[in-house]
PDB file of N, CA and C in Angstrom:
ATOM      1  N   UNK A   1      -7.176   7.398 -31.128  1.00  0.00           N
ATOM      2  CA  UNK A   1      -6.720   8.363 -30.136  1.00  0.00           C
ATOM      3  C   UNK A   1      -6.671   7.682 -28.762  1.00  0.00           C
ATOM      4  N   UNK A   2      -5.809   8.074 -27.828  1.00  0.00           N
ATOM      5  CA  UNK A   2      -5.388   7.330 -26.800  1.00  0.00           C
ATOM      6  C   UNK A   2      -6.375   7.907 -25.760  1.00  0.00           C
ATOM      7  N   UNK A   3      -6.775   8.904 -26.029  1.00  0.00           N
ATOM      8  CA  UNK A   3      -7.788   9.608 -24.774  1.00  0.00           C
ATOM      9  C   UNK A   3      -8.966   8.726 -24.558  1.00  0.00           C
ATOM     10  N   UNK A   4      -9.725   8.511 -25.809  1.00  0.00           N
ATOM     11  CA  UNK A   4     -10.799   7.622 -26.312  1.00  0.00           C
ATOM     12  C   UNK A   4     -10.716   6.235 -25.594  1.00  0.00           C
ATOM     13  N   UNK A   5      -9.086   5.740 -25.767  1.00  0.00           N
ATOM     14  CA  UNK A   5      -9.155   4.377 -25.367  1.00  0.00           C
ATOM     15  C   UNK A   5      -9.331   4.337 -23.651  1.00  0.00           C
ATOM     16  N   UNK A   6      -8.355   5.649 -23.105  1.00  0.00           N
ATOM     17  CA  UNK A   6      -8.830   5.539 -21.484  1.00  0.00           C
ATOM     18  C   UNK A   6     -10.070   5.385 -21.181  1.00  0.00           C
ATOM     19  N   UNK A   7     -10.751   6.411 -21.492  1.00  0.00           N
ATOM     20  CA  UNK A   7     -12.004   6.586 -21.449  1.00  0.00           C
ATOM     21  C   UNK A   7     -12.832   5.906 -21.506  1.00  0.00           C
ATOM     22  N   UNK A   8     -12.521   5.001 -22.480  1.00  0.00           N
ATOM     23  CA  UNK A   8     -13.222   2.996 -22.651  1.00  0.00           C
ATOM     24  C   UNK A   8     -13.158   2.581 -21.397  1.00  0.00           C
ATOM     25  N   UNK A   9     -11.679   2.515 -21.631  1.00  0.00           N
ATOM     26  CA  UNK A   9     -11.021   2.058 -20.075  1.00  0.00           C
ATOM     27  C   UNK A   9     -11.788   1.705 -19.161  1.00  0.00           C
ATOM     28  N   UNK A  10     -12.222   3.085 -18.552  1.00  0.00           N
ATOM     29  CA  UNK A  10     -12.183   3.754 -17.467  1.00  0.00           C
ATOM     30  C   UNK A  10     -14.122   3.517 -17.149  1.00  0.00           C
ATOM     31  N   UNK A  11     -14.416   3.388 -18.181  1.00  0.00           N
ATOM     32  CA  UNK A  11     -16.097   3.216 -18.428  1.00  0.00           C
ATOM     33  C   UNK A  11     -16.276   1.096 -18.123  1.00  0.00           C
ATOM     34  N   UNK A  12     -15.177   0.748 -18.663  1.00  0.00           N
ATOM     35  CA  UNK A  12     -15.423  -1.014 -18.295  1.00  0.00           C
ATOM     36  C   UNK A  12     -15.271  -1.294 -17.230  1.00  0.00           C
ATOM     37  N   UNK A  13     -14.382  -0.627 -16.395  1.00  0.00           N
ATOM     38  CA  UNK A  13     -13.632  -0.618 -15.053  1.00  0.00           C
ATOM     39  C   UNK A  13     -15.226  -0.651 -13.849  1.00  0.00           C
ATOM     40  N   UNK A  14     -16.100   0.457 -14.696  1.00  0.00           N
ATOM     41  CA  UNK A  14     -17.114   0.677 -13.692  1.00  0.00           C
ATOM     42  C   UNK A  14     -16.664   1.446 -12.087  1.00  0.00           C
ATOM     43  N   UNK A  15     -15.343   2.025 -12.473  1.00  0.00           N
ATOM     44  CA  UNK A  15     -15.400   1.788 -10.732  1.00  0.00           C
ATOM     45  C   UNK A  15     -13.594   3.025 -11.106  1.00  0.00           C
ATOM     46  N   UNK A  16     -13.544   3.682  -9.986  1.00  0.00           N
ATOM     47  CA  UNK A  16     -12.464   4.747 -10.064  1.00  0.00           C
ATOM     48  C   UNK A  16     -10.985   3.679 -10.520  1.00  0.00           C
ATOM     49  N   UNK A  17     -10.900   4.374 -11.240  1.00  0.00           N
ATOM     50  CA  UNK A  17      -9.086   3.556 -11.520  1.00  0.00           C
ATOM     51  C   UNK A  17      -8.113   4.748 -12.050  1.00  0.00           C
ATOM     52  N   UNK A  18      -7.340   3.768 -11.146  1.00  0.00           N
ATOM     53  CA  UNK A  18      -5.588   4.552 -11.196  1.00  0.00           C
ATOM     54  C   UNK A  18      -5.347   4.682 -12.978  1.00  0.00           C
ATOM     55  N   UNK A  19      -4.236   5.580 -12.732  1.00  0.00           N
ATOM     56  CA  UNK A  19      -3.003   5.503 -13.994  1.00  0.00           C
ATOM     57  C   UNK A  19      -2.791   4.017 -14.320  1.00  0.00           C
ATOM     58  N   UNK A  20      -1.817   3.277 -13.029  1.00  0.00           N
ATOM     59  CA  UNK A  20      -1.857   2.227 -13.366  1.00  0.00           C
ATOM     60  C   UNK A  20      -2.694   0.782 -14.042  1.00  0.00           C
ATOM     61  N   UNK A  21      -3.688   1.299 -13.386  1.00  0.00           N
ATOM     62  CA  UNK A  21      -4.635   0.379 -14.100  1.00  0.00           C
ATOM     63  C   UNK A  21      -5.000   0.433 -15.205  1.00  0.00           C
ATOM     64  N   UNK A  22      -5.165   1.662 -15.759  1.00  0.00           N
ATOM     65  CA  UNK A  22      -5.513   1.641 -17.262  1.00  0.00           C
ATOM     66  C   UNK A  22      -4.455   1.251 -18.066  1.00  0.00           C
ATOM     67  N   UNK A  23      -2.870   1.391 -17.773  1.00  0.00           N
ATOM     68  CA  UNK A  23      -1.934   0.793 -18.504  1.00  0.00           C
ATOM     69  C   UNK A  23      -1.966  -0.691 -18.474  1.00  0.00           C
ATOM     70  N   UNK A  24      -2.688  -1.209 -17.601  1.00  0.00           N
ATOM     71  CA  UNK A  24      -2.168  -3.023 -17.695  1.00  0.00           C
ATOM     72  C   UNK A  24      -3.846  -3.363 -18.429  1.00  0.00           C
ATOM     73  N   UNK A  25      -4.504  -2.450 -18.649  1.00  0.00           N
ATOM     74  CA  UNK A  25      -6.151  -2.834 -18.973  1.00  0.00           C
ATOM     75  C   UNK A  25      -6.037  -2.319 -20.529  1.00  0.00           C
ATOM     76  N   UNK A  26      -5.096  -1.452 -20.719  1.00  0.00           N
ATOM     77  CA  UNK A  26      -5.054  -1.109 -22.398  1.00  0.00           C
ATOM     78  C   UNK A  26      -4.103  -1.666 -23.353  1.00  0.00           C
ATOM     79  N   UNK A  27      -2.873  -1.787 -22.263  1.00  0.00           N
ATOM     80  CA  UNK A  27      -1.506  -2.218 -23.112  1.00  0.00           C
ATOM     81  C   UNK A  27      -1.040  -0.808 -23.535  1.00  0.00           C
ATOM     82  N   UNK A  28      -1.134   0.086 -23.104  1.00  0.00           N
ATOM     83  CA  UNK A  28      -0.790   1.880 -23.656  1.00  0.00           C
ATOM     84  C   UNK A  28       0.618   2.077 -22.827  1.00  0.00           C
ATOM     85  N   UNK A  29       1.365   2.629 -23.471  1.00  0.00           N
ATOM     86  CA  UNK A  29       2.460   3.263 -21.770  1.00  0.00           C
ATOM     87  C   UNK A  29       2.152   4.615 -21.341  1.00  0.00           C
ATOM     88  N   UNK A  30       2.998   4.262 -20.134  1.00  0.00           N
ATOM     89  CA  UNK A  30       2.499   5.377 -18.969  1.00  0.00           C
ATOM     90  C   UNK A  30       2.428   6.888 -19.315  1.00  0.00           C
ATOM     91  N   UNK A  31       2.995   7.531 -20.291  1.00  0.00           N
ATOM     92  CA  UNK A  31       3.172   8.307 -20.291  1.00  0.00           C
ATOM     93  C   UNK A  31       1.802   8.772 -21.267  1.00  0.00           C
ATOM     94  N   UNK A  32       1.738   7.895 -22.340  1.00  0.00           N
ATOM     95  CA  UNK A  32       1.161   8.461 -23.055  1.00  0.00           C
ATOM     96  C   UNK A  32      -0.985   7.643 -22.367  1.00  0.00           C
ATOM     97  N   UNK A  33      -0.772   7.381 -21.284  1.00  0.00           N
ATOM     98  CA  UNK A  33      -2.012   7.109 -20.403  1.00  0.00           C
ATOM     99  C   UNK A  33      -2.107   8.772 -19.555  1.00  0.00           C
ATOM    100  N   UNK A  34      -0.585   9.180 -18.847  1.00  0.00           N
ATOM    101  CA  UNK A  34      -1.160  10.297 -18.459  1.00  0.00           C
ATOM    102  C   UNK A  34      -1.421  11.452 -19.580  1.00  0.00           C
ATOM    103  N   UNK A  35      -0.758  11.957 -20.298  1.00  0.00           N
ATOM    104  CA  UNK A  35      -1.068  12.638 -21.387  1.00  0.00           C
ATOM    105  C   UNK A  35      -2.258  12.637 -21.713  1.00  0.00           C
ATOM    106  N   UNK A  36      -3.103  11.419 -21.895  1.00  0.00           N
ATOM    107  CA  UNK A  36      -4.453  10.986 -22.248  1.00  0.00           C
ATOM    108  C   UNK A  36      -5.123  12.045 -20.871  1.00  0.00           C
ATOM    109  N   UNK A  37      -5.443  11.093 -19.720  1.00  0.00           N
ATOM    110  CA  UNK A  37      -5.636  12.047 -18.687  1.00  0.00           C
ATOM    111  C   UNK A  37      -6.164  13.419 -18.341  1.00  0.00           C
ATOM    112  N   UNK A  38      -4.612  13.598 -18.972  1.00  0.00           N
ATOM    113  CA  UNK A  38      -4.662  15.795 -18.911  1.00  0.00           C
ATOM    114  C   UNK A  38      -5.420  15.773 -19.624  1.00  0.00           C
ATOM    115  N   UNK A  39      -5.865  15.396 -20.655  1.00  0.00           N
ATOM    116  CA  UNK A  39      -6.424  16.410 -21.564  1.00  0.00           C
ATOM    117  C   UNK A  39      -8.022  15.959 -21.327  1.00  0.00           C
ATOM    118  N   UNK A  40      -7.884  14.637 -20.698  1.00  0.00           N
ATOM    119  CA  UNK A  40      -9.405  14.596 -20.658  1.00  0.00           C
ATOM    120  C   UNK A  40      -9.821  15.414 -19.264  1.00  0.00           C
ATOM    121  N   UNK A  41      -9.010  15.563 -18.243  1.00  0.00           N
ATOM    122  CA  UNK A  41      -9.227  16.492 -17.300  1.00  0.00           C
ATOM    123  C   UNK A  41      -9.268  17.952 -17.698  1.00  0.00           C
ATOM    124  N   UNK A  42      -8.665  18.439 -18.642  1.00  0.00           N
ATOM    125  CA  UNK A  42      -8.699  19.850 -19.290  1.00  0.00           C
ATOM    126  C   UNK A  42     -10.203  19.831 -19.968  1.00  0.00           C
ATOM    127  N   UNK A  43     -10.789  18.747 -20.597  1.00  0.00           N
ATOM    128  CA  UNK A  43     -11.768  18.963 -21.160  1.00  0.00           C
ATOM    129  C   UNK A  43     -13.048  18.768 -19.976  1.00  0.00           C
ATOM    130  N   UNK A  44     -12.874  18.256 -19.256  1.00  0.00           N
ATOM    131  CA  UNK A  44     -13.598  17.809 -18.184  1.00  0.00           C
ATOM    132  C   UNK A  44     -14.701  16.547 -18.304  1.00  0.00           C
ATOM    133  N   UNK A  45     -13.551  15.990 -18.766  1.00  0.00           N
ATOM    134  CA  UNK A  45     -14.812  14.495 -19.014  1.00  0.00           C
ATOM    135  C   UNK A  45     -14.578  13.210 -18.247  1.00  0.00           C
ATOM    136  N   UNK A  46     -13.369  13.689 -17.187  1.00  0.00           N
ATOM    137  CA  UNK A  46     -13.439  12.958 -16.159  1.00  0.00           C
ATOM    138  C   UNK A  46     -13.223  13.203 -14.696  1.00  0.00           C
ATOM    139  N   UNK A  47     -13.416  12.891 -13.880  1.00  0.00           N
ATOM    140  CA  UNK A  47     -13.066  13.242 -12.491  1.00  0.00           C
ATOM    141  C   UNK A  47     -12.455  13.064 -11.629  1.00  0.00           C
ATOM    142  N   UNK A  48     -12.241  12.935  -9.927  1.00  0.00           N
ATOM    143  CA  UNK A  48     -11.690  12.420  -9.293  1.00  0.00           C
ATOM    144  C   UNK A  48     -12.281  12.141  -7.660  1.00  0.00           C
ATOM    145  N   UNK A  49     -13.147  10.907  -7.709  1.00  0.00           N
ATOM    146  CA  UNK A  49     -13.830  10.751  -6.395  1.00  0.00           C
ATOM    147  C   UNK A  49     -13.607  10.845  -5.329  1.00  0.00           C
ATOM    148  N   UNK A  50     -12.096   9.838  -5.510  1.00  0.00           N
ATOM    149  CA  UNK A  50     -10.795   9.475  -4.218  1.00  0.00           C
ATOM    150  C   UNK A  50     -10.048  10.333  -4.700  1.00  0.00           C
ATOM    151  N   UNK A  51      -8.818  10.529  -3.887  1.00  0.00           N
ATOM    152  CA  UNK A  51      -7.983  10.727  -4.588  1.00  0.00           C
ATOM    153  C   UNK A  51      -6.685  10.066  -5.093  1.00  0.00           C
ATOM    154  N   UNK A  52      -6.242   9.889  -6.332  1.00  0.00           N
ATOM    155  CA  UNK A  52      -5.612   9.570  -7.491  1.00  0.00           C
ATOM    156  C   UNK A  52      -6.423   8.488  -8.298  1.00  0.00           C
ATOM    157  N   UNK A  53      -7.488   8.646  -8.293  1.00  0.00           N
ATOM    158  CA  UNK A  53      -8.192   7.421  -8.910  1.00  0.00           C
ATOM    159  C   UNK A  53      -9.545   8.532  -9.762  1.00  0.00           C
ATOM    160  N   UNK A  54      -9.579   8.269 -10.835  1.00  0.00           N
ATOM    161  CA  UNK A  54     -10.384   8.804 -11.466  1.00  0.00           C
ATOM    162  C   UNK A  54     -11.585   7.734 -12.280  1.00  0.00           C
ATOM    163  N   UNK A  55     -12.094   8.677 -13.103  1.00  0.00           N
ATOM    164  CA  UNK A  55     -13.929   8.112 -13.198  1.00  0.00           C
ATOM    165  C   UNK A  55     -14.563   8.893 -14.560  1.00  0.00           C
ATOM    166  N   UNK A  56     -15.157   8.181 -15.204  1.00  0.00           N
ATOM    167  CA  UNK A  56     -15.811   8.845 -16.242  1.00  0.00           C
ATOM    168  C   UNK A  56     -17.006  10.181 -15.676  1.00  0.00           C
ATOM    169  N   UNK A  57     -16.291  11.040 -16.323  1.00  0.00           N
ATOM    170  CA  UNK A  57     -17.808  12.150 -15.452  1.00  0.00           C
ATOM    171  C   UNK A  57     -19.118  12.275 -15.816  1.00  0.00           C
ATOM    172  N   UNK A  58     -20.357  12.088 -14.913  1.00  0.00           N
ATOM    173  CA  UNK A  58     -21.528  11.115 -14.942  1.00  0.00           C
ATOM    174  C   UNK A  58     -22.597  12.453 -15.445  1.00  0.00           C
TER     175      UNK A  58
END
């Protein structure tokens, strides 16, 4: 599942990252990185410190 892999992502990163970044850190495309996203924002398992840069929620 592609949500899972952001979420990796986004946990190695240590640190808020863009859309973009998780596409050049997964090899995923963009679309299906934001898709990932929504739904992890619908579920609430991630956040947003800055803004457009998100974060595993702690």
């Amino acid at each position: 599942m592609s949500a899972e892999k952001v979420l990796a992502a986004m946990e190695a990163a240590g640190k808020p990252v863009k859309a973009g970044e998780i596409v050049t850190a997964t090899g995923l495309d963009r679309k299906e990185v934001d898709k990932a996203m929504n739904q992890l924002k619908k579920e609430g398992r991630i956040v947003s410190p800055v803004r457009c840069a998100w974060e595993p929620k702690k």
